[in-house]
PDB file of N, CA and C in Angstrom:
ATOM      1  N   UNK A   1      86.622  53.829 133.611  1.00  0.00           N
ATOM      2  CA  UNK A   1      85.351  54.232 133.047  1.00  0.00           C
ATOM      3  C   UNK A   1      84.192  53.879 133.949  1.00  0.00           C
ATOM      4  N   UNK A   2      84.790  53.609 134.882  1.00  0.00           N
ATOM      5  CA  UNK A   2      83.336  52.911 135.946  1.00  0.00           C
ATOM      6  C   UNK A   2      83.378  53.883 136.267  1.00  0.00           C
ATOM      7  N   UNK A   3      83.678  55.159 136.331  1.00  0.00           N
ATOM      8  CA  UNK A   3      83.132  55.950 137.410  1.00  0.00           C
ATOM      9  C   UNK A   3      82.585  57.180 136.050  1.00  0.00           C
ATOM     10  N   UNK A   4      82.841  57.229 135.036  1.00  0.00           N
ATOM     11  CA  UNK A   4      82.065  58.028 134.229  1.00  0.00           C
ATOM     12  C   UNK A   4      81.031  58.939 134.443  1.00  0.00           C
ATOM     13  N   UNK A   5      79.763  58.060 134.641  1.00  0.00           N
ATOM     14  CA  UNK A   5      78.481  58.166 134.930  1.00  0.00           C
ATOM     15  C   UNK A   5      78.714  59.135 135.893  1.00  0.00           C
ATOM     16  N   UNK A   6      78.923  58.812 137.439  1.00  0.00           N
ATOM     17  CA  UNK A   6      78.969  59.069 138.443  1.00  0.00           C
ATOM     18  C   UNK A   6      79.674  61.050 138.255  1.00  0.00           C
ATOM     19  N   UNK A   7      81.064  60.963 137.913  1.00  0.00           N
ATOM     20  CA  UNK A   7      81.708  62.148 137.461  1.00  0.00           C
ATOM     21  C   UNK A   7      81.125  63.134 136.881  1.00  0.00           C
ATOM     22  N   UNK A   8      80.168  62.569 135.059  1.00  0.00           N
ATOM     23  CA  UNK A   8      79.781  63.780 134.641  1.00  0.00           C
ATOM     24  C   UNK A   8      78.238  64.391 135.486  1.00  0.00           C
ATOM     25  N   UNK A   9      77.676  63.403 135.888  1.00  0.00           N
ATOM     26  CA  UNK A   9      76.216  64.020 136.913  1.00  0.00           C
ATOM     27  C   UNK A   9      76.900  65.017 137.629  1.00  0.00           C
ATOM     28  N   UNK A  10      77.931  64.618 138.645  1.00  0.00           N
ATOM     29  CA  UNK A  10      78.376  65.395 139.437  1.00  0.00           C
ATOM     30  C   UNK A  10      78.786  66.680 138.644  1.00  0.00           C
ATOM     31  N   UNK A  11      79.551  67.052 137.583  1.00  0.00           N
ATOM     32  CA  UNK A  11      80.146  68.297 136.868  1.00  0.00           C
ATOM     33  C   UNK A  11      78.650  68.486 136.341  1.00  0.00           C
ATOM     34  N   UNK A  12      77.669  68.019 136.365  1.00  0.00           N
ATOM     35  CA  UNK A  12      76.564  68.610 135.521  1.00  0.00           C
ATOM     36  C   UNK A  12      75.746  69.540 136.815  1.00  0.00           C
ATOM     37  N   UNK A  13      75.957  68.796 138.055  1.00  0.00           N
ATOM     38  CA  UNK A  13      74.811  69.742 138.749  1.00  0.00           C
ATOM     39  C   UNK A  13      75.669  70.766 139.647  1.00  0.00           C
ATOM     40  N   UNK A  14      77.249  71.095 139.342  1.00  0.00           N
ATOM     41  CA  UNK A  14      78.428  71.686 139.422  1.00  0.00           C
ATOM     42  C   UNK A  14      77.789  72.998 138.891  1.00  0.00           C
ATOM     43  N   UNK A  15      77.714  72.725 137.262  1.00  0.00           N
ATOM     44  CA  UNK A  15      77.427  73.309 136.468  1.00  0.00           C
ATOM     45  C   UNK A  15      76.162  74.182 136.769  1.00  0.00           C
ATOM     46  N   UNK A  16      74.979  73.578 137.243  1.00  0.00           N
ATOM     47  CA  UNK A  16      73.607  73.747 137.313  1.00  0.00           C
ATOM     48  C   UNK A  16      73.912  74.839 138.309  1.00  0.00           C
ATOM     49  N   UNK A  17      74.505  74.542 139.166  1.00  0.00           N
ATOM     50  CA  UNK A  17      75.073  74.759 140.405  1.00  0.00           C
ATOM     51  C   UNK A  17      75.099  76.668 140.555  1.00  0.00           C
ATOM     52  N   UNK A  18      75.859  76.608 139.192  1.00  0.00           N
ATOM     53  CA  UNK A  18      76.942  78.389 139.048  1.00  0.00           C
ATOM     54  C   UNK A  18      75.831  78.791 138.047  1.00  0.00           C
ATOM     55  N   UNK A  19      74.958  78.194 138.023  1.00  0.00           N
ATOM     56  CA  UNK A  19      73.704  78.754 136.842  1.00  0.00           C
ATOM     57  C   UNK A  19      73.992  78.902 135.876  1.00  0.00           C
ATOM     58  N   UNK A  20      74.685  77.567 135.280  1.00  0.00           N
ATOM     59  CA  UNK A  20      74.716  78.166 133.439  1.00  0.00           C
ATOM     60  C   UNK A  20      73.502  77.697 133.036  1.00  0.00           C
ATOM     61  N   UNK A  21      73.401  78.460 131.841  1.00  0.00           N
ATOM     62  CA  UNK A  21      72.197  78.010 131.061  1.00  0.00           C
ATOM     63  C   UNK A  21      72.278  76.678 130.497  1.00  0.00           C
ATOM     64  N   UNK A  22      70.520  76.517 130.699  1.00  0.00           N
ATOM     65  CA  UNK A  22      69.968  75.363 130.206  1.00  0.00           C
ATOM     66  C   UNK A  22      70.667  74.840 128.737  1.00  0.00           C
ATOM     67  N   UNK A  23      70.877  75.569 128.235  1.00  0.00           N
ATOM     68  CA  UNK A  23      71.146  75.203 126.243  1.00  0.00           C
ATOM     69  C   UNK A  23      72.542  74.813 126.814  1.00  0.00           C
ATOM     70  N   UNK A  24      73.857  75.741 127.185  1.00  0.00           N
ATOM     71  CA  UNK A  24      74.748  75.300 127.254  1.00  0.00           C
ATOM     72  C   UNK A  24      75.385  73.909 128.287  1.00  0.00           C
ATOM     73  N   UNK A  25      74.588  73.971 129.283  1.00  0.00           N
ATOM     74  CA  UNK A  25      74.216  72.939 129.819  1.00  0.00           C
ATOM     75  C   UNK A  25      74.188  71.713 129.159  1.00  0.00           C
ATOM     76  N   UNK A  26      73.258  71.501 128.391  1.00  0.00           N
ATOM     77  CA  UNK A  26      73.089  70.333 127.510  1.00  0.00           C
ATOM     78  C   UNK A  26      74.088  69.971 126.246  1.00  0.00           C
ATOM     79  N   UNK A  27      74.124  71.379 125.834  1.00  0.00           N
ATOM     80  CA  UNK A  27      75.833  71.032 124.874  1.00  0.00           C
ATOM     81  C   UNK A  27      76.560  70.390 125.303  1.00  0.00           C
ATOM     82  N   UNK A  28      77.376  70.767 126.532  1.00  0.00           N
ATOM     83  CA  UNK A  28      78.472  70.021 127.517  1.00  0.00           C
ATOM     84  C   UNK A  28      78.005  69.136 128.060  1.00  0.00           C
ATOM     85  N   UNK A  29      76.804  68.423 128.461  1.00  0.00           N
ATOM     86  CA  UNK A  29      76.582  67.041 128.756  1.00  0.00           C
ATOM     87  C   UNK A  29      76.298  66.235 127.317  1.00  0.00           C
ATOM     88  N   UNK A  30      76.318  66.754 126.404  1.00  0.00           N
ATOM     89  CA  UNK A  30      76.310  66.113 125.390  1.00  0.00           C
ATOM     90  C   UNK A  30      78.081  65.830 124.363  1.00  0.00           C
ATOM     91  N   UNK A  31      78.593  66.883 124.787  1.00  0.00           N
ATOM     92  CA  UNK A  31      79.730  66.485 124.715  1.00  0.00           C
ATOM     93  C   UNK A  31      81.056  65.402 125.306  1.00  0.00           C
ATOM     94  N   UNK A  32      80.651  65.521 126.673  1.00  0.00           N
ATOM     95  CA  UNK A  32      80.983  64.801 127.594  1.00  0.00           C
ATOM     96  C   UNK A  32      80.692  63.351 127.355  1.00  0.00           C
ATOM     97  N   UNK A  33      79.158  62.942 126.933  1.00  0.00           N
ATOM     98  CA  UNK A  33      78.981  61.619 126.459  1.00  0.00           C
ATOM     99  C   UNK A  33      79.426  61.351 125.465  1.00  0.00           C
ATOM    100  N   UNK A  34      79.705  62.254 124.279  1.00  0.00           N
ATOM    101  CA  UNK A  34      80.619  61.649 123.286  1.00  0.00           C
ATOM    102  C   UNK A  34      81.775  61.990 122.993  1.00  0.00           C
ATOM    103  N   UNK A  35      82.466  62.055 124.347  1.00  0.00           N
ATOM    104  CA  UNK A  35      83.815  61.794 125.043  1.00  0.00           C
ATOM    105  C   UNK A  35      84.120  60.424 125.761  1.00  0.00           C
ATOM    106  N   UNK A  36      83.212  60.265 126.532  1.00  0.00           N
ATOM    107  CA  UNK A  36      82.582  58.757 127.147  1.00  0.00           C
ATOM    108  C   UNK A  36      82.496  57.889 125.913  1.00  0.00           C
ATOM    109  N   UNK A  37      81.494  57.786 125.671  1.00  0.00           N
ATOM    110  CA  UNK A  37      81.320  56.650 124.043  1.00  0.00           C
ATOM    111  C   UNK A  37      83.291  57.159 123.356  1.00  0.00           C
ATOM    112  N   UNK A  38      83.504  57.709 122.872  1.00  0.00           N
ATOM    113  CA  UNK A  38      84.894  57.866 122.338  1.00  0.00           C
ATOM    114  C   UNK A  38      85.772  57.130 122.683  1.00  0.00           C
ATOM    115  N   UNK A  39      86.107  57.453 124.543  1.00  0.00           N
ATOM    116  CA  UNK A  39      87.145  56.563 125.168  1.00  0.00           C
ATOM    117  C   UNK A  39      86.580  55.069 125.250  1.00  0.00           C
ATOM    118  N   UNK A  40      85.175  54.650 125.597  1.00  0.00           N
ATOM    119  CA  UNK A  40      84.495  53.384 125.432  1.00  0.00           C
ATOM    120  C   UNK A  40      85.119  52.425 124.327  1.00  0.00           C
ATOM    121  N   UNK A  41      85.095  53.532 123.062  1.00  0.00           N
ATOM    122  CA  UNK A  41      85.723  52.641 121.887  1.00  0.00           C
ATOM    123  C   UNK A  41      86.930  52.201 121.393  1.00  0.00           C
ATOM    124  N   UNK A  42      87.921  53.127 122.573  1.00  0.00           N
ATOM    125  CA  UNK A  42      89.192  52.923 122.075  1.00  0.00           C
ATOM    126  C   UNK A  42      90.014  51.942 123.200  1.00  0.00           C
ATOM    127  N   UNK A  43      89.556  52.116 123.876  1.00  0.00           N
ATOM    128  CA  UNK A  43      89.851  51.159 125.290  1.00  0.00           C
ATOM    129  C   UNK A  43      88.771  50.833 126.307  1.00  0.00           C
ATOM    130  N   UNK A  44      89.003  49.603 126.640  1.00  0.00           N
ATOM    131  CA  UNK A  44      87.950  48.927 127.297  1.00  0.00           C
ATOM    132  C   UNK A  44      88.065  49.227 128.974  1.00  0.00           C
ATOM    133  N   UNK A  45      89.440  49.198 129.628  1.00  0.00           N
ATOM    134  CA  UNK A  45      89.500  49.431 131.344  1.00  0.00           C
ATOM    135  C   UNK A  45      90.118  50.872 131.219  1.00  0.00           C
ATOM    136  N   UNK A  46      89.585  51.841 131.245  1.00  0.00           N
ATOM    137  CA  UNK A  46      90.472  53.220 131.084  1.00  0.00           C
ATOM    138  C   UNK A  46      90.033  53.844 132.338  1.00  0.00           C
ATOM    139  N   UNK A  47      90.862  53.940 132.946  1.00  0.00           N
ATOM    140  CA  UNK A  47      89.905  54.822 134.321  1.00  0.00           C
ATOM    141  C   UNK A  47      90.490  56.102 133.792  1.00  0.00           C
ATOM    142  N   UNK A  48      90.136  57.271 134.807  1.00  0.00           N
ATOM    143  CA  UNK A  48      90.151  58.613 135.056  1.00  0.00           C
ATOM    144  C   UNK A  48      91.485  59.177 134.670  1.00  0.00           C
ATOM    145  N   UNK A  49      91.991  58.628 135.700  1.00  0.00           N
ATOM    146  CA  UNK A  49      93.477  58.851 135.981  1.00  0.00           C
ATOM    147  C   UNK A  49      94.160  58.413 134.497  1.00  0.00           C
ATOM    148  N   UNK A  50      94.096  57.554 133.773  1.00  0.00           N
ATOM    149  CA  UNK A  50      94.388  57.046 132.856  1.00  0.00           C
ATOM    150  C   UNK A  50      94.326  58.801 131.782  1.00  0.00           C
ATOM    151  N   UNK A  51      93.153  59.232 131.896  1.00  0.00           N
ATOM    152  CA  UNK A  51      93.207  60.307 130.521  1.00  0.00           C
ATOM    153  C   UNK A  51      93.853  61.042 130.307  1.00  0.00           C
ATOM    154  N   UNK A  52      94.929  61.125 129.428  1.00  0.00           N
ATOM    155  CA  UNK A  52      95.949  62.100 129.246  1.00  0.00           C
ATOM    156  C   UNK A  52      95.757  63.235 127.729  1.00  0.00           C
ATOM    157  N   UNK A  53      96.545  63.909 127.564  1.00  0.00           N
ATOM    158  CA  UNK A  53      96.668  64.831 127.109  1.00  0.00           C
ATOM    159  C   UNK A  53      96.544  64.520 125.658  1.00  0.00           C
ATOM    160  N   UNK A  54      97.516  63.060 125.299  1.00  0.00           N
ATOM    161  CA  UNK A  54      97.351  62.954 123.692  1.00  0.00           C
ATOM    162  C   UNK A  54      96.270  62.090 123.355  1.00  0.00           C
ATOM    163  N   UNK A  55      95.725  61.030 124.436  1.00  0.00           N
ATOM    164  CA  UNK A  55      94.671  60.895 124.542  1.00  0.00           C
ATOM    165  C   UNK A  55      93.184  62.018 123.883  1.00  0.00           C
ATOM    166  N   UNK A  56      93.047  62.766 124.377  1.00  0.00           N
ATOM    167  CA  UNK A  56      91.945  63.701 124.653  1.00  0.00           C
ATOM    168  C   UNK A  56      92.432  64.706 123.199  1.00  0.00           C
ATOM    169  N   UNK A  57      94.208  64.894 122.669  1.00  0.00           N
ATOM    170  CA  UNK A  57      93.948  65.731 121.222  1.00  0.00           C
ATOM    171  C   UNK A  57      93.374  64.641 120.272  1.00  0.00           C
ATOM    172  N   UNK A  58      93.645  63.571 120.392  1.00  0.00           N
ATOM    173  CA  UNK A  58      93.229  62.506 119.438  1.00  0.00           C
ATOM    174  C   UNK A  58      91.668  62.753 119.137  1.00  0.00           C
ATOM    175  N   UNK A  59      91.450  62.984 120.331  1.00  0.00           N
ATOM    176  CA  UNK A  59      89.617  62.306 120.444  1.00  0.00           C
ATOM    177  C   UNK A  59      88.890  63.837 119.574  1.00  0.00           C
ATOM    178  N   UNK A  60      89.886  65.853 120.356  1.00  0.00           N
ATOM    179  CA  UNK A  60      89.421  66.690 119.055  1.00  0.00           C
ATOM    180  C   UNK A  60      89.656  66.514 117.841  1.00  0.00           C
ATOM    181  N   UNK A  61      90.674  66.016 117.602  1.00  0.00           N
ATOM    182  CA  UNK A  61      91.455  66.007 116.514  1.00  0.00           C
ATOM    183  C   UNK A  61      89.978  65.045 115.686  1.00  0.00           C
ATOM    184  N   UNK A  62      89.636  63.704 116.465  1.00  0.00           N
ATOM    185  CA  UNK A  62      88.635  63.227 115.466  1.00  0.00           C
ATOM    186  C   UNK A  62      87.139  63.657 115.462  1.00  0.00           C
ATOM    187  N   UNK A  63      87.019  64.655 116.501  1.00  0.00           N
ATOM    188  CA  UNK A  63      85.471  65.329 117.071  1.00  0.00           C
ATOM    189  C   UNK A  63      85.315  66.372 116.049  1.00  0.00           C
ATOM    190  N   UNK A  64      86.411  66.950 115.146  1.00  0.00           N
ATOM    191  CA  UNK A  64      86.267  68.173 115.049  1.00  0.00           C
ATOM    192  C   UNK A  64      87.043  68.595 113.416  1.00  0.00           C
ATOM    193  N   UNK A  65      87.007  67.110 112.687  1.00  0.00           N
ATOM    194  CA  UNK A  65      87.202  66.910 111.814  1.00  0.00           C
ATOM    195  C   UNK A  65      86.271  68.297 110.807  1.00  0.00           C
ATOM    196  N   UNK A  66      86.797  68.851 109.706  1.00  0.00           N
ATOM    197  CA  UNK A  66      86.269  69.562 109.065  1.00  0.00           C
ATOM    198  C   UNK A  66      85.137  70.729 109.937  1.00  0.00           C
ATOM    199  N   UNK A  67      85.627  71.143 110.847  1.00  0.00           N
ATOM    200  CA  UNK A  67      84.835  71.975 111.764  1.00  0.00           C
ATOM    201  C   UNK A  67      85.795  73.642 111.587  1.00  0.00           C
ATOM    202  N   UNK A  68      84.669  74.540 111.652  1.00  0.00           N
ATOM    203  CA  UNK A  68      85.469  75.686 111.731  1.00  0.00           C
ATOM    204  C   UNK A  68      86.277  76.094 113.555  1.00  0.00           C
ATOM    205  N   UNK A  69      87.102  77.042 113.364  1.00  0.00           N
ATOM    206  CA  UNK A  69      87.666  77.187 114.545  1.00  0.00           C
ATOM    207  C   UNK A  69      87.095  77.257 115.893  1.00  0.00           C
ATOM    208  N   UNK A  70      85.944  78.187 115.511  1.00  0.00           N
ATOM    209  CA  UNK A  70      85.469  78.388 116.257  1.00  0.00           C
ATOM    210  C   UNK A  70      84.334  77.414 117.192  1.00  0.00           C
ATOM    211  N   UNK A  71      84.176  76.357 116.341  1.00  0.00           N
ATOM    212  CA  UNK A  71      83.833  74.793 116.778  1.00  0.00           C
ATOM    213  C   UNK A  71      84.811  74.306 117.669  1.00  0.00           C
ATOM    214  N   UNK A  72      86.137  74.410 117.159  1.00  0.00           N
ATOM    215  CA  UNK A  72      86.827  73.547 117.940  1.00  0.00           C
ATOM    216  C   UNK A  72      87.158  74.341 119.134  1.00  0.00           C
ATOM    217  N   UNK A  73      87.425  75.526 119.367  1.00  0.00           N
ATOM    218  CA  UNK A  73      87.281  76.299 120.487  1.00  0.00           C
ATOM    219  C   UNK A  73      86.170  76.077 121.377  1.00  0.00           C
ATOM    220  N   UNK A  74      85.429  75.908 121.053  1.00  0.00           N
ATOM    221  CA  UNK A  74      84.248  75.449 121.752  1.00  0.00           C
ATOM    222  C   UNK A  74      84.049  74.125 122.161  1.00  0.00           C
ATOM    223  N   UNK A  75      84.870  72.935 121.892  1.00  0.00           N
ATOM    224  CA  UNK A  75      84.990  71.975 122.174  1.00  0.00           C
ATOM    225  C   UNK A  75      86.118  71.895 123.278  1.00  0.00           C
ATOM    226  N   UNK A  76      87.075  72.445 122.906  1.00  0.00           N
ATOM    227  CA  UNK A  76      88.334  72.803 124.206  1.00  0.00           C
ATOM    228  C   UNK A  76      87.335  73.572 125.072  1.00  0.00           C
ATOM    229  N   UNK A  77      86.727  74.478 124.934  1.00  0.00           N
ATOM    230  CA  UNK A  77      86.324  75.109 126.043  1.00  0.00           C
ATOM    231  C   UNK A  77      85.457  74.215 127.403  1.00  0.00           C
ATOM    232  N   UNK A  78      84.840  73.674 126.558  1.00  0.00           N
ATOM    233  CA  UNK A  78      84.310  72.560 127.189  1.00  0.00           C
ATOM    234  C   UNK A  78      84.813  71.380 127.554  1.00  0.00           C
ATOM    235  N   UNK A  79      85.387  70.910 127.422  1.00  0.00           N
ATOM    236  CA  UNK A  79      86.575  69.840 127.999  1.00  0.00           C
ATOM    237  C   UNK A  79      87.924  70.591 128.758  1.00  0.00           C
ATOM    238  N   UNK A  80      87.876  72.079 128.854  1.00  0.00           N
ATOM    239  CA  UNK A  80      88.613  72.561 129.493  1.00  0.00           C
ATOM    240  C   UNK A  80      88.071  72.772 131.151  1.00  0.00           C
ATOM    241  N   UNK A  81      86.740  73.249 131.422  1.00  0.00           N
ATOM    242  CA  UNK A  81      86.011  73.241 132.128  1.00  0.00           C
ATOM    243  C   UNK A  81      86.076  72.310 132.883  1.00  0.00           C
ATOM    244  N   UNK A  82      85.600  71.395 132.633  1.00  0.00           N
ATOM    245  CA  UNK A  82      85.255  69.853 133.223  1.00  0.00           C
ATOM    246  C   UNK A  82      86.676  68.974 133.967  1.00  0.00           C
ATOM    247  N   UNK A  83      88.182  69.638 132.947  1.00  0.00           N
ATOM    248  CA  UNK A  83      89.655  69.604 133.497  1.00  0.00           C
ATOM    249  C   UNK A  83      89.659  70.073 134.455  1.00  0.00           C
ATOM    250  N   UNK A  84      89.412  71.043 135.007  1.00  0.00           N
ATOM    251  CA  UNK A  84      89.094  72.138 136.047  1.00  0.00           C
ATOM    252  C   UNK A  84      88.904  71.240 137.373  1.00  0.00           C
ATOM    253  N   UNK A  85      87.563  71.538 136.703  1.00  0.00           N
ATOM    254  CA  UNK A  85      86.436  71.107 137.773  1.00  0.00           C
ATOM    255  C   UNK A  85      86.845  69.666 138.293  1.00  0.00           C
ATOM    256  N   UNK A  86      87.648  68.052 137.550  1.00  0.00           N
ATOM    257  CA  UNK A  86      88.433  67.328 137.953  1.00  0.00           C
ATOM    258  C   UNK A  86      89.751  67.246 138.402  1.00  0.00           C
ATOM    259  N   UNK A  87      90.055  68.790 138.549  1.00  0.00           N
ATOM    260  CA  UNK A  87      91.219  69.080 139.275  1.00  0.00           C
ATOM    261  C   UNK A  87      91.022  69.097 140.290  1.00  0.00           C
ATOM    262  N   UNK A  88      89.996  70.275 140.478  1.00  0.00           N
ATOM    263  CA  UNK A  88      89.402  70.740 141.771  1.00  0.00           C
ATOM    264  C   UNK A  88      88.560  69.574 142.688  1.00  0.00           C
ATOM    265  N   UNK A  89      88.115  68.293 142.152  1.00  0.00           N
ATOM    266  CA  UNK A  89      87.499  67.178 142.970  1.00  0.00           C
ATOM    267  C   UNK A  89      88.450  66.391 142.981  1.00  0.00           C
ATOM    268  N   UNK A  90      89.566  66.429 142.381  1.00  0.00           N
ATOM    269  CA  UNK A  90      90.978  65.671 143.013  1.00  0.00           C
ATOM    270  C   UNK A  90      91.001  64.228 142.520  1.00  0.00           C
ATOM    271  N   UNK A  91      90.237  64.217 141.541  1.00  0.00           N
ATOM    272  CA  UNK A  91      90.200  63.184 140.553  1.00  0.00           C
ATOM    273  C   UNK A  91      91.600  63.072 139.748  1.00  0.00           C
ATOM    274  N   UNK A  92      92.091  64.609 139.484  1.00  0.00           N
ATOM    275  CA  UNK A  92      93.321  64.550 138.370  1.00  0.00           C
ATOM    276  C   UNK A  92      93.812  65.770 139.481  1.00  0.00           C
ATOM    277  N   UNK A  93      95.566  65.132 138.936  1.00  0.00           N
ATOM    278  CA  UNK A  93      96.422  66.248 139.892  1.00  0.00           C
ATOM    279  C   UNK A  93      96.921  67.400 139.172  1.00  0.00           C
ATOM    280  N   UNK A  94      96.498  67.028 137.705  1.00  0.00           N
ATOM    281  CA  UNK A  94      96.539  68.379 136.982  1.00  0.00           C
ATOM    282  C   UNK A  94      96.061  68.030 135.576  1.00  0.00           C
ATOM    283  N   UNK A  95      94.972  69.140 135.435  1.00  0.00           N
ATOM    284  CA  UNK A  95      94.620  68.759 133.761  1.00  0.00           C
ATOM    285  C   UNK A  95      95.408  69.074 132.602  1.00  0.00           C
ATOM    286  N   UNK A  96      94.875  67.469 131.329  1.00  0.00           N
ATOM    287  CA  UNK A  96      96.082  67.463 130.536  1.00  0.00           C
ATOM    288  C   UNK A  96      95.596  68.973 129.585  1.00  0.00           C
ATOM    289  N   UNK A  97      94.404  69.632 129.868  1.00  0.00           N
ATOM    290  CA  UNK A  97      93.781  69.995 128.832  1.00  0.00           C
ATOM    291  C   UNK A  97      94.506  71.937 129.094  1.00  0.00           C
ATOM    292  N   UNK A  98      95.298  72.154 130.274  1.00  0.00           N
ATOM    293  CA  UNK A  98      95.509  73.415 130.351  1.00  0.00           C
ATOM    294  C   UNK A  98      96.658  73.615 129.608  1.00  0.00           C
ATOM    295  N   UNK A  99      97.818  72.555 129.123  1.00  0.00           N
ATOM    296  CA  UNK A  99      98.557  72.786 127.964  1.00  0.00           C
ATOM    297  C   UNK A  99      98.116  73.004 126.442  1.00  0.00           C
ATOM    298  N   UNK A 100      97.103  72.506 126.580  1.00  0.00           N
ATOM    299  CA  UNK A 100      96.481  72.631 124.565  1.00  0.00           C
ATOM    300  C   UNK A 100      95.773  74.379 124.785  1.00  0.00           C
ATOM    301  N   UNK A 101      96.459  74.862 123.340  1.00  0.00           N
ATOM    302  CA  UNK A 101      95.921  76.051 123.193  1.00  0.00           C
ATOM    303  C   UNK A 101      95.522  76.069 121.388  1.00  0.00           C
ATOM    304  N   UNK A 102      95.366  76.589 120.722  1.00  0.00           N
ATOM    305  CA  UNK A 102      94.681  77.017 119.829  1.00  0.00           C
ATOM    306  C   UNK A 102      95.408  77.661 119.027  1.00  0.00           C
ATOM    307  N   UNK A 103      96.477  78.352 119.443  1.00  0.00           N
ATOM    308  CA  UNK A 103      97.347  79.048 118.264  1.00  0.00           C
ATOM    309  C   UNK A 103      97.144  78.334 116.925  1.00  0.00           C
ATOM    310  N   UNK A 104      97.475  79.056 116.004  1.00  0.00           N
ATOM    311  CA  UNK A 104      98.195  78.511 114.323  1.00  0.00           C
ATOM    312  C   UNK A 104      99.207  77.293 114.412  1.00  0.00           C
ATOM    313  N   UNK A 105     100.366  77.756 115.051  1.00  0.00           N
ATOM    314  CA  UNK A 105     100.941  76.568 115.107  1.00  0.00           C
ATOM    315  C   UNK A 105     100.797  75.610 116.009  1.00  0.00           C
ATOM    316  N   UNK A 106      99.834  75.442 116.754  1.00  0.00           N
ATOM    317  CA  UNK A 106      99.294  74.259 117.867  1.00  0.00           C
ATOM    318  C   UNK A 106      98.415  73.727 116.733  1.00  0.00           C
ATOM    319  N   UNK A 107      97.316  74.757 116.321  1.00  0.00           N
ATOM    320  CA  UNK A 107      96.198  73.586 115.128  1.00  0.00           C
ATOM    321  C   UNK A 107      96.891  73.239 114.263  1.00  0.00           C
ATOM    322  N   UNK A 108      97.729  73.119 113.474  1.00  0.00           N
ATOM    323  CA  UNK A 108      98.958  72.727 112.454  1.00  0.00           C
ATOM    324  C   UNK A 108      99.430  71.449 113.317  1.00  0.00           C
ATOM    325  N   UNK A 109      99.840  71.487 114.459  1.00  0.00           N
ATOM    326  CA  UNK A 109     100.810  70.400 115.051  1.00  0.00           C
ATOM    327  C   UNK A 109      99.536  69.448 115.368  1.00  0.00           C
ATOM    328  N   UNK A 110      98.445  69.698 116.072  1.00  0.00           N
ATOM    329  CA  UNK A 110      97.460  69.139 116.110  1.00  0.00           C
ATOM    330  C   UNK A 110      96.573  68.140 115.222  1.00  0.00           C
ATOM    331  N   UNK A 111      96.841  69.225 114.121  1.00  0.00           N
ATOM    332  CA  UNK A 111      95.447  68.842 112.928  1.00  0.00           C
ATOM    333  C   UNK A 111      94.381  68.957 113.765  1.00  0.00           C
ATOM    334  N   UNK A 112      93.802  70.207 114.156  1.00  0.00           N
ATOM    335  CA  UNK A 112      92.233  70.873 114.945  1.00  0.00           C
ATOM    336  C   UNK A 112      91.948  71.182 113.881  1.00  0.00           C
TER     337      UNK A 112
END
C-alpha cells in the first residue's frame, strides 16, 4: 500500500492523458480511493502484487451491496481499466479483474 498514492496519480493523469472526461474522471478517482481505504481496512502491509482476484470480488461484493446492475457494471468497469493499465506498467503480470464477468450465474456465485 505504500505505493497507492503514487499508482492511482499516475492512472489518473493516464486517464487525463486519453481525454476522458472530467465527471468520469473523478468517479474513478473516487472509486479507486475507496478501494484504497477498503484494502487499508482489511490488511495493514498489502502491497500491489498482493491484490488478487477474491480479494477485489469481496471488496464489489461489499461496494455494491443493494446496487442495481448496472452500478455494479460500472464498478467492474472501472477497476477493470485501472487492471489494464497495471498490467501495462508491469506492476501486475496479469489482472485478477479480466476473469470476473457479469453473467447471471457469475452475480449468483458472486453475490454482485
Amino acid at each position: 500500500m505504500r505505493r497507492w498514492l503514487e499508482v492511482t496519480t499516475g492512472y489518473m493523469a493516464a486517464c487525463q492523458a486519453r481525454r476522458m472526461g472530467e465527471e468520469r474522471r473523478k468517479a474513478t478517482r473516487l472509486e479507486l480511493e475507496r478501494l484504497g481505504m477498503w484494502l487499508l481496512s482489511t490488511r495493514s502491509n498489502l502491497t500491489m502484487e498482493e491484490i488478487d482476484t477474491d480479494l477485489l470480488v469481496n471488496y464489489i461484493r461489499g461496494r455494491t451491496v443493494f446496487r442495481s446492475k448496472a452500478t455494479v457494471s460500472d464498478v467492474v468497469s472501472k477497476l477493470r481499466c485501472w487492471g489494464a493499465w497495471l498490467v501495462q506498467e508491469g506492476c501486475w503480470k496479469k489482472s485478477p479483474l479480466t476473469c470476473l464477468n457479469l453473467s447471471p450465474s457469475a452475480t449468483r456465485r458472486y453475490n454482485c
